[in-house]
PDB file of N, CA and C in Angstrom:
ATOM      1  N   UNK A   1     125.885 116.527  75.371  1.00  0.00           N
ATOM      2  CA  UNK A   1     125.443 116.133  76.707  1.00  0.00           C
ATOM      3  C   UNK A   1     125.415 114.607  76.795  1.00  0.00           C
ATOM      4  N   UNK A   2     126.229 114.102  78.139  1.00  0.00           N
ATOM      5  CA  UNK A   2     126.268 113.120  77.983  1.00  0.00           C
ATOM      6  C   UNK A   2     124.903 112.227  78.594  1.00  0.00           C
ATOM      7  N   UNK A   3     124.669 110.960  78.287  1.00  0.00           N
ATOM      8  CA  UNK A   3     123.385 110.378  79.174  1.00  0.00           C
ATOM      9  C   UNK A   3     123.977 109.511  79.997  1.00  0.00           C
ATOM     10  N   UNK A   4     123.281 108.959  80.901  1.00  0.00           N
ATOM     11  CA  UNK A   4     123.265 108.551  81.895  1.00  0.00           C
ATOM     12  C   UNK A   4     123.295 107.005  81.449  1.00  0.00           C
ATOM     13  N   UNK A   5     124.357 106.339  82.213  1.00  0.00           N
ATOM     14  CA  UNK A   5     124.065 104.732  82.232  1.00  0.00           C
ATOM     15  C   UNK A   5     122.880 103.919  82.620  1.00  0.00           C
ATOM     16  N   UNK A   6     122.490 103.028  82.137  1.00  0.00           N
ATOM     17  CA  UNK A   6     120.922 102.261  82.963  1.00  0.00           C
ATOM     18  C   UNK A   6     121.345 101.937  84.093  1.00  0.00           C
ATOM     19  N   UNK A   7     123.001 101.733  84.535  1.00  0.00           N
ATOM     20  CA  UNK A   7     122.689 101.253  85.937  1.00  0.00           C
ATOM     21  C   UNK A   7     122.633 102.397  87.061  1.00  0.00           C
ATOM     22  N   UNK A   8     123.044 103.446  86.474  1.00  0.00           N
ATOM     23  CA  UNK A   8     122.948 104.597  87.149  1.00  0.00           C
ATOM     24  C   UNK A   8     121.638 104.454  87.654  1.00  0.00           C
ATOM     25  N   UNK A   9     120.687 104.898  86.661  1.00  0.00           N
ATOM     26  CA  UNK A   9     118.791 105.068  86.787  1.00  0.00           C
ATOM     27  C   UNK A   9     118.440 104.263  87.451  1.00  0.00           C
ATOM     28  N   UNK A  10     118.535 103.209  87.093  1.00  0.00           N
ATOM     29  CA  UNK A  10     118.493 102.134  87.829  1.00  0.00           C
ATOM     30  C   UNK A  10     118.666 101.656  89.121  1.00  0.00           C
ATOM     31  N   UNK A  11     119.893 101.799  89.634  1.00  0.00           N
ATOM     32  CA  UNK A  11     120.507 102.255  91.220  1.00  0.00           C
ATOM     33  C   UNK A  11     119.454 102.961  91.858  1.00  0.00           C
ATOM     34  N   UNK A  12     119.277 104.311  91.243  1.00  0.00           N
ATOM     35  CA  UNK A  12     118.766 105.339  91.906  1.00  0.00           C
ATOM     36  C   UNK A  12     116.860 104.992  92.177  1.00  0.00           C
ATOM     37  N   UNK A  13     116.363 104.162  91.192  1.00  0.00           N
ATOM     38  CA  UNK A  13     115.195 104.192  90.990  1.00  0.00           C
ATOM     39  C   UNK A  13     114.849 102.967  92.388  1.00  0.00           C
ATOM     40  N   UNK A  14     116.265 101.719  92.004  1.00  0.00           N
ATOM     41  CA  UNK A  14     115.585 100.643  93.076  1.00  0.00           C
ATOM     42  C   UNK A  14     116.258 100.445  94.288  1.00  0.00           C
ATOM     43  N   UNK A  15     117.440 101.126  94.204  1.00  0.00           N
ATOM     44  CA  UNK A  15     118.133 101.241  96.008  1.00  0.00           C
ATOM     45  C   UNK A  15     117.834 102.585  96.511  1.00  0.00           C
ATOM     46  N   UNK A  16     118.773 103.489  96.271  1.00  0.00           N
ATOM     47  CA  UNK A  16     118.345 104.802  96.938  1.00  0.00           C
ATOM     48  C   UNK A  16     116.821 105.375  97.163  1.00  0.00           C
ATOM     49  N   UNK A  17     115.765 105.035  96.555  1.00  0.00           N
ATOM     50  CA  UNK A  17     114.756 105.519  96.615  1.00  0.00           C
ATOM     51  C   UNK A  17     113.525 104.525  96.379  1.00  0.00           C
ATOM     52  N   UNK A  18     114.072 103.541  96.510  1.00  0.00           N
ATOM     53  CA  UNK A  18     112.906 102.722  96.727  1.00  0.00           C
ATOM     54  C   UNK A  18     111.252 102.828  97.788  1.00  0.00           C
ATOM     55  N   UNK A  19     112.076 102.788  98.641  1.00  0.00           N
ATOM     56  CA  UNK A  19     110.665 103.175  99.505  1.00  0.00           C
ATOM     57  C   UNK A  19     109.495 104.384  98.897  1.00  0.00           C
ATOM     58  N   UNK A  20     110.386 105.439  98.488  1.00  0.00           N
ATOM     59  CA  UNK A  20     109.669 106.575  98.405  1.00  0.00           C
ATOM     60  C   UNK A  20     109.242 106.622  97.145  1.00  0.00           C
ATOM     61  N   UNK A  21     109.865 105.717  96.449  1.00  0.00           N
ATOM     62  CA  UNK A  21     109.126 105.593  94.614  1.00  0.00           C
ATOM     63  C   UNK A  21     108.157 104.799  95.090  1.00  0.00           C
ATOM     64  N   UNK A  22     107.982 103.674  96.142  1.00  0.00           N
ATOM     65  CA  UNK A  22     106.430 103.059  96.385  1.00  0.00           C
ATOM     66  C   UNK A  22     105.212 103.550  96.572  1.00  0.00           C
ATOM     67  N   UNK A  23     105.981 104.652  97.908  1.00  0.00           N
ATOM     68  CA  UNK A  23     104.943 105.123  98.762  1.00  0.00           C
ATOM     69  C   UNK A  23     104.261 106.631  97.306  1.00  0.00           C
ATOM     70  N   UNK A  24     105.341 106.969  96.478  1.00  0.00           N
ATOM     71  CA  UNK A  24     104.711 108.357  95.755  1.00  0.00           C
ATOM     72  C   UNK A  24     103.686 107.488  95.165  1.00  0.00           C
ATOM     73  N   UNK A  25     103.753 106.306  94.153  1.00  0.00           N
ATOM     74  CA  UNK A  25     103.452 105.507  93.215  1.00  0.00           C
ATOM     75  C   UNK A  25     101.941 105.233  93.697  1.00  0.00           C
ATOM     76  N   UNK A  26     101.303 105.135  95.043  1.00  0.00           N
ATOM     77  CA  UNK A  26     100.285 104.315  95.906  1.00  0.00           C
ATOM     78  C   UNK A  26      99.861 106.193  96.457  1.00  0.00           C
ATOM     79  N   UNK A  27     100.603 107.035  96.263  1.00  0.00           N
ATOM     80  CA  UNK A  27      99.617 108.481  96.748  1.00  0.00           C
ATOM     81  C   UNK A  27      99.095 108.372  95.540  1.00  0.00           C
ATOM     82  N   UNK A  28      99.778 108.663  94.607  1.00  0.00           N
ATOM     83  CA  UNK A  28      99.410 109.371  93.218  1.00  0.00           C
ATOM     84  C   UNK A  28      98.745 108.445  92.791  1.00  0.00           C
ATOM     85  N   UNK A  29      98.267 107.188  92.676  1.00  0.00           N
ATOM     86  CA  UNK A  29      97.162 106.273  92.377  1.00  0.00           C
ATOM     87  C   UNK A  29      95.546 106.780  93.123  1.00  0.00           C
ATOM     88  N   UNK A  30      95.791 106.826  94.529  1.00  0.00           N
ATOM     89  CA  UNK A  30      94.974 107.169  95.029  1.00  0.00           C
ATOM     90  C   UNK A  30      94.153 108.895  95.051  1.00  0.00           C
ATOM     91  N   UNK A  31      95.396 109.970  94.465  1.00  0.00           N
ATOM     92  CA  UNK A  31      94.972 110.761  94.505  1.00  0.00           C
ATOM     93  C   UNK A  31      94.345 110.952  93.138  1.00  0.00           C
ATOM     94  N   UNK A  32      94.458 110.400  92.138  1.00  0.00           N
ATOM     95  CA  UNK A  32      94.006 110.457  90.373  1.00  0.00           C
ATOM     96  C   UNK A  32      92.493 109.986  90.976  1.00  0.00           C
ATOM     97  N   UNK A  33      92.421 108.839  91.717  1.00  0.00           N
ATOM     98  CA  UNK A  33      90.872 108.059  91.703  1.00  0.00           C
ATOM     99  C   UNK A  33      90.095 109.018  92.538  1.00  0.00           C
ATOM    100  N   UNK A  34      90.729 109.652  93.574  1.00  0.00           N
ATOM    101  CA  UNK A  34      90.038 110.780  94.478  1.00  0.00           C
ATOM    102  C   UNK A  34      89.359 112.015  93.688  1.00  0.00           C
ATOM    103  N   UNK A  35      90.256 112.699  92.646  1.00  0.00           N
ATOM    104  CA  UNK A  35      90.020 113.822  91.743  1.00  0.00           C
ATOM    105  C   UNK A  35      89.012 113.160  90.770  1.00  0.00           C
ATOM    106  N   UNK A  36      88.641 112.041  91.083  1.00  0.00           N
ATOM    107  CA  UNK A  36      87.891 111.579  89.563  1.00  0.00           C
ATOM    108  C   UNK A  36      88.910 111.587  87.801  1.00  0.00           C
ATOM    109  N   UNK A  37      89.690 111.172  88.101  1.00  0.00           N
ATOM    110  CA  UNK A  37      90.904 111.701  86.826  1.00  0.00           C
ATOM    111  C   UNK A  37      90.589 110.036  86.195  1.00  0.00           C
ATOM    112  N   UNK A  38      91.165 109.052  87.065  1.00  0.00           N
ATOM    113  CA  UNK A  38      90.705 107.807  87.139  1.00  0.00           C
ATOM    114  C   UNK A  38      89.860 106.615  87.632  1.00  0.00           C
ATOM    115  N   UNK A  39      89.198 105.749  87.406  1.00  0.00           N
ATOM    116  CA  UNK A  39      88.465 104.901  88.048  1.00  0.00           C
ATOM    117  C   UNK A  39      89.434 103.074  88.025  1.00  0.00           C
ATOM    118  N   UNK A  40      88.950 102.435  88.973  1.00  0.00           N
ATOM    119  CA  UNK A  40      89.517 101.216  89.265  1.00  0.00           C
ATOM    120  C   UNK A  40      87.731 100.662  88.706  1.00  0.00           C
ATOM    121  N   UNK A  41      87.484 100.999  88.326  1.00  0.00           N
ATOM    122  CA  UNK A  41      86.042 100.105  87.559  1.00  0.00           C
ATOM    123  C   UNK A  41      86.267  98.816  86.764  1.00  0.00           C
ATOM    124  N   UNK A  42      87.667  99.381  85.870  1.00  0.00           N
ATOM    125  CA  UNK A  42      88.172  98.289  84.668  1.00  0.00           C
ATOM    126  C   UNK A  42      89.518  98.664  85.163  1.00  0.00           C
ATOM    127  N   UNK A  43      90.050  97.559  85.776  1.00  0.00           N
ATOM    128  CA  UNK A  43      92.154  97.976  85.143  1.00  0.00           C
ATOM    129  C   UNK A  43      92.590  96.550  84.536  1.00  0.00           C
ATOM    130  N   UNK A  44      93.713  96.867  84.248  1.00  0.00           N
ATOM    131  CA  UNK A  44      94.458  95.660  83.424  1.00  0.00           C
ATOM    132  C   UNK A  44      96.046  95.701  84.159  1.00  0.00           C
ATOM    133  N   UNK A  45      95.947  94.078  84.358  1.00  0.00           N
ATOM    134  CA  UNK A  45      97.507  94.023  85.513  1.00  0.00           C
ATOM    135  C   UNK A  45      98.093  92.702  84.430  1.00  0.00           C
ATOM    136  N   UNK A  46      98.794  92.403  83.855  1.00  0.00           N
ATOM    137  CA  UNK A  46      99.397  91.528  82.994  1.00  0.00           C
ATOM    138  C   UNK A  46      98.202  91.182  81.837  1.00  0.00           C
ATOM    139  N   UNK A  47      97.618  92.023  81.325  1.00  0.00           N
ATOM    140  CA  UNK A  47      96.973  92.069  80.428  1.00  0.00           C
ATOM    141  C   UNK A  47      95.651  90.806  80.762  1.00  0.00           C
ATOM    142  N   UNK A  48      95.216  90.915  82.084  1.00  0.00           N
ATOM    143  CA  UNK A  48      94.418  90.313  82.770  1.00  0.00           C
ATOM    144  C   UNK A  48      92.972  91.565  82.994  1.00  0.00           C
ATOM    145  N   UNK A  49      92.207  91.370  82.539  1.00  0.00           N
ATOM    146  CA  UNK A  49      91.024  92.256  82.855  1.00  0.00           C
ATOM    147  C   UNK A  49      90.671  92.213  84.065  1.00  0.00           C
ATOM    148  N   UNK A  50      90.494  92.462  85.065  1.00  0.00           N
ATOM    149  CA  UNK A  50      89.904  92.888  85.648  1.00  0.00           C
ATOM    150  C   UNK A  50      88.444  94.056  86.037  1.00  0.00           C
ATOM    151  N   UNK A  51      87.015  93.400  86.197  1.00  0.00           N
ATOM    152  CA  UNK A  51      86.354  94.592  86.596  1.00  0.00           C
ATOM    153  C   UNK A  51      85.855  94.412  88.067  1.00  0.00           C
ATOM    154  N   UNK A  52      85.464  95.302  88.057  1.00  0.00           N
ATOM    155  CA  UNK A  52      85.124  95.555  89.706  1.00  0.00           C
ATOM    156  C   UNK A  52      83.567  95.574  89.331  1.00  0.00           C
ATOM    157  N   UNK A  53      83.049  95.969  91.193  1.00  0.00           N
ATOM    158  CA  UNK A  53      81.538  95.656  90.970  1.00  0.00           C
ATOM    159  C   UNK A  53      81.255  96.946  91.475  1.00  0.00           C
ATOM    160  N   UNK A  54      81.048  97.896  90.399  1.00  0.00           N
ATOM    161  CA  UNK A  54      80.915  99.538  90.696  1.00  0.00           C
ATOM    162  C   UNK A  54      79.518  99.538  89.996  1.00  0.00           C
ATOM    163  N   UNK A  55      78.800 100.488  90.608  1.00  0.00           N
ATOM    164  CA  UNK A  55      77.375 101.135  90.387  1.00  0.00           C
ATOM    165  C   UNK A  55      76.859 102.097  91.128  1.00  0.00           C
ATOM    166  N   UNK A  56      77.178 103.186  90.260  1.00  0.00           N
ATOM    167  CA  UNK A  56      77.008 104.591  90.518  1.00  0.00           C
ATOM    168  C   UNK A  56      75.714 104.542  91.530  1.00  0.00           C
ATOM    169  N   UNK A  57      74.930 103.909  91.311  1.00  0.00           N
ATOM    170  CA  UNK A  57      73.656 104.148  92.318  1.00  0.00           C
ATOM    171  C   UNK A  57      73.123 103.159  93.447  1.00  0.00           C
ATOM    172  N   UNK A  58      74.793 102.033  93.534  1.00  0.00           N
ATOM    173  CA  UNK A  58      74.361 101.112  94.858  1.00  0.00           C
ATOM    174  C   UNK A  58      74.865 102.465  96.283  1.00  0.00           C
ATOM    175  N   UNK A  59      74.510 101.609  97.261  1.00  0.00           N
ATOM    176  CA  UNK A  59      74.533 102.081  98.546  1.00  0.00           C
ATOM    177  C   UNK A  59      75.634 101.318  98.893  1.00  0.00           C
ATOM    178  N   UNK A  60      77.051 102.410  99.546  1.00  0.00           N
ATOM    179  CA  UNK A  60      78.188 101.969  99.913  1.00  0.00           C
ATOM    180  C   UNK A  60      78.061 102.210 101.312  1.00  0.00           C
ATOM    181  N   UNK A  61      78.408 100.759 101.902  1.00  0.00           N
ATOM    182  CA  UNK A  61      78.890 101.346 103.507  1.00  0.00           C
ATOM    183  C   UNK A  61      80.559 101.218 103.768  1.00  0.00           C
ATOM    184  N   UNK A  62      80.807 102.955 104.762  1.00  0.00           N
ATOM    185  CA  UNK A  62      81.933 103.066 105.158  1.00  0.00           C
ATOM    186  C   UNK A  62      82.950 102.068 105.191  1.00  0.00           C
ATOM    187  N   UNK A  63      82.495 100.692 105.724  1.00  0.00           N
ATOM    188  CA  UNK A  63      83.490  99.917 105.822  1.00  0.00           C
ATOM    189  C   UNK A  63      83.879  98.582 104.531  1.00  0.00           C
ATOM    190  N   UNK A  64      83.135  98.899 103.558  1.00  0.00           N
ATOM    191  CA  UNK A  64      82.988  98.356 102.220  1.00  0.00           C
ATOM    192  C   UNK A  64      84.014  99.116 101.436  1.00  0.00           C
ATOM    193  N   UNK A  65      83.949 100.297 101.557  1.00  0.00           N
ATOM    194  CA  UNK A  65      84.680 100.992 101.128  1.00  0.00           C
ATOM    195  C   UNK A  65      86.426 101.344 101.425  1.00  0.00           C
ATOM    196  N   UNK A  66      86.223 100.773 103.342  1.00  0.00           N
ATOM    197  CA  UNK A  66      87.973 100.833 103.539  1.00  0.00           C
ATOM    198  C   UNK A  66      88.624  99.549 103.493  1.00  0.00           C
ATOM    199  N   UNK A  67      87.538  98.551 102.924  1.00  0.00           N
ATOM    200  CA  UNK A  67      87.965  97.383 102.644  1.00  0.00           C
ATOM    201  C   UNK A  67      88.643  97.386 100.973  1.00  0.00           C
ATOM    202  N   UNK A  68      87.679  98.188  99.953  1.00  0.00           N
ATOM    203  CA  UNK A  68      88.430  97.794  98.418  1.00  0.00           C
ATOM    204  C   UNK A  68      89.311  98.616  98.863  1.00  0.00           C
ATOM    205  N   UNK A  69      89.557 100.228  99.675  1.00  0.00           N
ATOM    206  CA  UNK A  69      91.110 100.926  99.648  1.00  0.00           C
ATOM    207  C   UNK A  69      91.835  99.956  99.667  1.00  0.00           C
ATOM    208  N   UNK A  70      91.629  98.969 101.021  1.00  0.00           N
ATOM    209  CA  UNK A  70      92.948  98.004 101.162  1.00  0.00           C
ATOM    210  C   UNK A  70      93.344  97.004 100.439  1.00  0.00           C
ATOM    211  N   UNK A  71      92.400  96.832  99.303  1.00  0.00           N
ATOM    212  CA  UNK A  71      92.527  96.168  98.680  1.00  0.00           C
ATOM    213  C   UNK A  71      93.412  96.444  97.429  1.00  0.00           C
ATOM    214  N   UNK A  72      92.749  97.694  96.952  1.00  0.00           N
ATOM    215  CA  UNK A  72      93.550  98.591  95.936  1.00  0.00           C
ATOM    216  C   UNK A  72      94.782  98.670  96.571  1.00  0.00           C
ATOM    217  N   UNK A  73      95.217  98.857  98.048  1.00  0.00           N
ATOM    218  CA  UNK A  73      96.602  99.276  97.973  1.00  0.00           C
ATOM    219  C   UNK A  73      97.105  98.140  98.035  1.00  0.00           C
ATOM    220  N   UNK A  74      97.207  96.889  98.182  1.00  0.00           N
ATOM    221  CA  UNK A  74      97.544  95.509  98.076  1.00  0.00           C
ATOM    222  C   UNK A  74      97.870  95.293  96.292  1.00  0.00           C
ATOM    223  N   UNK A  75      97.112  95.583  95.397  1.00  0.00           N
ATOM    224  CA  UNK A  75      97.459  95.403  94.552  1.00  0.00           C
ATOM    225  C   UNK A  75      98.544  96.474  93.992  1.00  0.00           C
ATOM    226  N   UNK A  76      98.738  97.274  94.087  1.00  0.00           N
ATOM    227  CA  UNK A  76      99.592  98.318  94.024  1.00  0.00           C
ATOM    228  C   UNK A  76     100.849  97.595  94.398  1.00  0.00           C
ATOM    229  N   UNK A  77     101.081  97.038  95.787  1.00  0.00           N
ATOM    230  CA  UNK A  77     101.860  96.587  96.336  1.00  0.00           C
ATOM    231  C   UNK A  77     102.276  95.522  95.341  1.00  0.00           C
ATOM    232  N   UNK A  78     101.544  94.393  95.013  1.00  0.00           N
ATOM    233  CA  UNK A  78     102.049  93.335  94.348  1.00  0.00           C
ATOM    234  C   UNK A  78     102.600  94.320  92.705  1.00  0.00           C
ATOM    235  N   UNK A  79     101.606  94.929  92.475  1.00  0.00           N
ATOM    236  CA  UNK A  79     102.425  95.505  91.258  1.00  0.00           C
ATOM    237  C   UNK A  79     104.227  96.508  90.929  1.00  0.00           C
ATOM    238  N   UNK A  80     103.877  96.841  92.153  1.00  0.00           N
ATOM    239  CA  UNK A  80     105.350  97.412  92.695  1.00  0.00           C
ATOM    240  C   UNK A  80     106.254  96.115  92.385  1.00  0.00           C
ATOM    241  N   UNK A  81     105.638  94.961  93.493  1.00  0.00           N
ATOM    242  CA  UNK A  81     106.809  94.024  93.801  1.00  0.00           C
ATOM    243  C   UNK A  81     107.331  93.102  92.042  1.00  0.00           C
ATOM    244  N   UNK A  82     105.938  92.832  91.078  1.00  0.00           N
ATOM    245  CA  UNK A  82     105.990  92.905  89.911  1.00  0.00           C
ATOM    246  C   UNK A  82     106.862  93.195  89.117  1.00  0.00           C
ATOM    247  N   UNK A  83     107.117  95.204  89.372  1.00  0.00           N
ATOM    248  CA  UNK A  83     108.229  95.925  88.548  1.00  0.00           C
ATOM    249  C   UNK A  83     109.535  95.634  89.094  1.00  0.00           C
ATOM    250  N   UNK A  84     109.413  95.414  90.253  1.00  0.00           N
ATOM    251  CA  UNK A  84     111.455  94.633  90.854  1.00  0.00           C
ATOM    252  C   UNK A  84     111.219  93.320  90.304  1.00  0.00           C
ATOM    253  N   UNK A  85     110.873  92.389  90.699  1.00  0.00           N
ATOM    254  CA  UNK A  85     111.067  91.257  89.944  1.00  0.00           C
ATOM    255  C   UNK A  85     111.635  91.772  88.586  1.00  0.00           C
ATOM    256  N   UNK A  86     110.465  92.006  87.058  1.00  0.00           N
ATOM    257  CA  UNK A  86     111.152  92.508  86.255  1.00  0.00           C
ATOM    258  C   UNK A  86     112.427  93.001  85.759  1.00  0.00           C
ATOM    259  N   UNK A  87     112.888  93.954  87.289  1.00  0.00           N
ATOM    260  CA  UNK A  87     113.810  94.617  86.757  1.00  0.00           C
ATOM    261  C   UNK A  87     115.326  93.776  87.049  1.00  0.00           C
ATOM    262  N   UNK A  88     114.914  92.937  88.218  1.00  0.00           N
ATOM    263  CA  UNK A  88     116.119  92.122  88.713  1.00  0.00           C
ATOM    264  C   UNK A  88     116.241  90.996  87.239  1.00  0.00           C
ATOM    265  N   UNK A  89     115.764  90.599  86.703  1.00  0.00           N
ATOM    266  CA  UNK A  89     115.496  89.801  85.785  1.00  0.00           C
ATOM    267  C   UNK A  89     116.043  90.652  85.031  1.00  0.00           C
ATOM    268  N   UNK A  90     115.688  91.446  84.400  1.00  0.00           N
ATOM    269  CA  UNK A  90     116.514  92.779  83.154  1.00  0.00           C
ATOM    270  C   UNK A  90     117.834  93.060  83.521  1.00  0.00           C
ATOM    271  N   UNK A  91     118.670  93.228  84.509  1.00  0.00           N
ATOM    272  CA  UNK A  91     119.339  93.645  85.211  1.00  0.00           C
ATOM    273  C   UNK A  91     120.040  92.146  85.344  1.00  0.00           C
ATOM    274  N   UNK A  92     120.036  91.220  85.148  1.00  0.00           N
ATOM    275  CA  UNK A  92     120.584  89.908  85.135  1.00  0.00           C
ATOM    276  C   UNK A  92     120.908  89.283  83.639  1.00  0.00           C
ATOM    277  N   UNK A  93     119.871  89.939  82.833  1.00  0.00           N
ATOM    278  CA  UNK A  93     119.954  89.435  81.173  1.00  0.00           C
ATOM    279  C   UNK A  93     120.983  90.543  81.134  1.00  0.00           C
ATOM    280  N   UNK A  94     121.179  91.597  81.296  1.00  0.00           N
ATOM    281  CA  UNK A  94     122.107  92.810  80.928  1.00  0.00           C
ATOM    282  C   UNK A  94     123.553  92.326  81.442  1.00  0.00           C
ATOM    283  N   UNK A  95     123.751  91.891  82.695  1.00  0.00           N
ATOM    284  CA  UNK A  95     124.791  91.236  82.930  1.00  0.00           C
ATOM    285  C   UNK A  95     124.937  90.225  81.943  1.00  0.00           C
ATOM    286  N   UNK A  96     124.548  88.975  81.899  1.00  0.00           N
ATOM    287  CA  UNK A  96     124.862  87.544  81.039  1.00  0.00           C
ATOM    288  C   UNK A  96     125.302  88.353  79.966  1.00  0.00           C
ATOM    289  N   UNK A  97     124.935  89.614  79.163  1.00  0.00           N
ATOM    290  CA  UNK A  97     125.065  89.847  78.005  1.00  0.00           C
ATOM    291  C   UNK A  97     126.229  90.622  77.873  1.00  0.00           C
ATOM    292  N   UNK A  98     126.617  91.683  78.822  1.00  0.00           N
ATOM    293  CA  UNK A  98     127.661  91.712  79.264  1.00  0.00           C
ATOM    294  C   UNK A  98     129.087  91.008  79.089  1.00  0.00           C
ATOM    295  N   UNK A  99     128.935  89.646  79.972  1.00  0.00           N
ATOM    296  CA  UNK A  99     129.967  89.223  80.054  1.00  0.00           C
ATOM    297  C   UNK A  99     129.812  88.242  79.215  1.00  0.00           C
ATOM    298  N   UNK A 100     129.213  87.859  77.429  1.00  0.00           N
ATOM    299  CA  UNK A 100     129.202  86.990  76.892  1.00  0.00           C
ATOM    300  C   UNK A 100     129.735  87.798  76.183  1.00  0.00           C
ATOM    301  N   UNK A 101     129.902  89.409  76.069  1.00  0.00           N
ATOM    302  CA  UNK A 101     130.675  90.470  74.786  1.00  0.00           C
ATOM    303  C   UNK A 101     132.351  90.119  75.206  1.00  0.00           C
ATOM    304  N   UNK A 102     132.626  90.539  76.715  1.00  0.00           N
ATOM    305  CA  UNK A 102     133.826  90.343  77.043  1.00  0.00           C
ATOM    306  C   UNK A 102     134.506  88.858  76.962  1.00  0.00           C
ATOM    307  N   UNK A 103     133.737  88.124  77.113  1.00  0.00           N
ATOM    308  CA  UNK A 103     134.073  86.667  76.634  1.00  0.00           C
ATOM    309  C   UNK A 103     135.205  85.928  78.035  1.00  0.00           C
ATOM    310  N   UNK A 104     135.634  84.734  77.661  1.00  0.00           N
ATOM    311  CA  UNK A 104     136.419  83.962  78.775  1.00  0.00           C
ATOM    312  C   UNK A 104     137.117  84.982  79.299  1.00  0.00           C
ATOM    313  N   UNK A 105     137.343  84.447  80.249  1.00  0.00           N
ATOM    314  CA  UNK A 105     138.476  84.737  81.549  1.00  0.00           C
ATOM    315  C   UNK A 105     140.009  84.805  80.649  1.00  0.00           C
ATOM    316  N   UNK A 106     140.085  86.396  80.163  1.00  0.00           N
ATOM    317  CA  UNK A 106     141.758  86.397  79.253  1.00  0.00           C
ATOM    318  C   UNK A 106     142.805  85.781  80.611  1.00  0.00           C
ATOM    319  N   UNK A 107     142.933  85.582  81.657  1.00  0.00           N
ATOM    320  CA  UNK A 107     143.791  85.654  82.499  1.00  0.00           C
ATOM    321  C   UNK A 107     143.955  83.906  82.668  1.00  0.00           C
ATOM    322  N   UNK A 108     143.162  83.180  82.144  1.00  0.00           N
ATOM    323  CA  UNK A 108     142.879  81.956  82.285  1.00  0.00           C
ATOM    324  C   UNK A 108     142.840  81.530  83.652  1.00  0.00           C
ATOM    325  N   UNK A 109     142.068  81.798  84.236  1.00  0.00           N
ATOM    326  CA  UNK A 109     141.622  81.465  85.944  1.00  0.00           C
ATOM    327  C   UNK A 109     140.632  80.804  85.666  1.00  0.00           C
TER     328      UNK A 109
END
């Protein structure tokens, strides 16, 4: 069985389906913290700690609360935008490396 090229995966992961790898990426965040599976209490975004100011027994008002959502989904967002950066960068070293195997222009142009 054969595998698949990275630019294949690749293609598919950041053109064809981009939007919808965001939007699953920002449900399924939100639905782990909803089920209690996960908490945003402690996360780590470039090996940057982050804690939040959680206490099981303060008093939350409604609009405190649709303020960190938007906040959480903002960071989501930058972390999305994070993994393209990355990958355009990976995807650029893979080229240079590429065409440093194939070497000069045989045609001499």
């Amino acid at each position: 069985m054969q595998q698949p090229d990275y630019r294949t995966i690749n293609e598919s992961r950041g053109k064809r389906m981009k939007g919808l790898m965001d939007e699953l990426f920002e449900t399924m965040i939100l639905k782990l913290i909803e089920d209690n599976h996960i908490t945003m209490e402690h996360y780590f975004l470039d090996g940057t700690k982050i804690e939040a100011d959680a206490n099981k027994y303060s008093f939350v008002w409604k609009k405190s609360t649709a303020r960190s959502e938007e906040k959480l989904k903002e960071k989501i967002k930058e972390t999305l935008q994070h993994i393209e950066e990355m990958t355009k960068a990976e995807e650029l070293y893979i080229l240079e490396e590429s065409l440093d195997e194939i070497g000069p222009d045989p045609s001499g142009l």
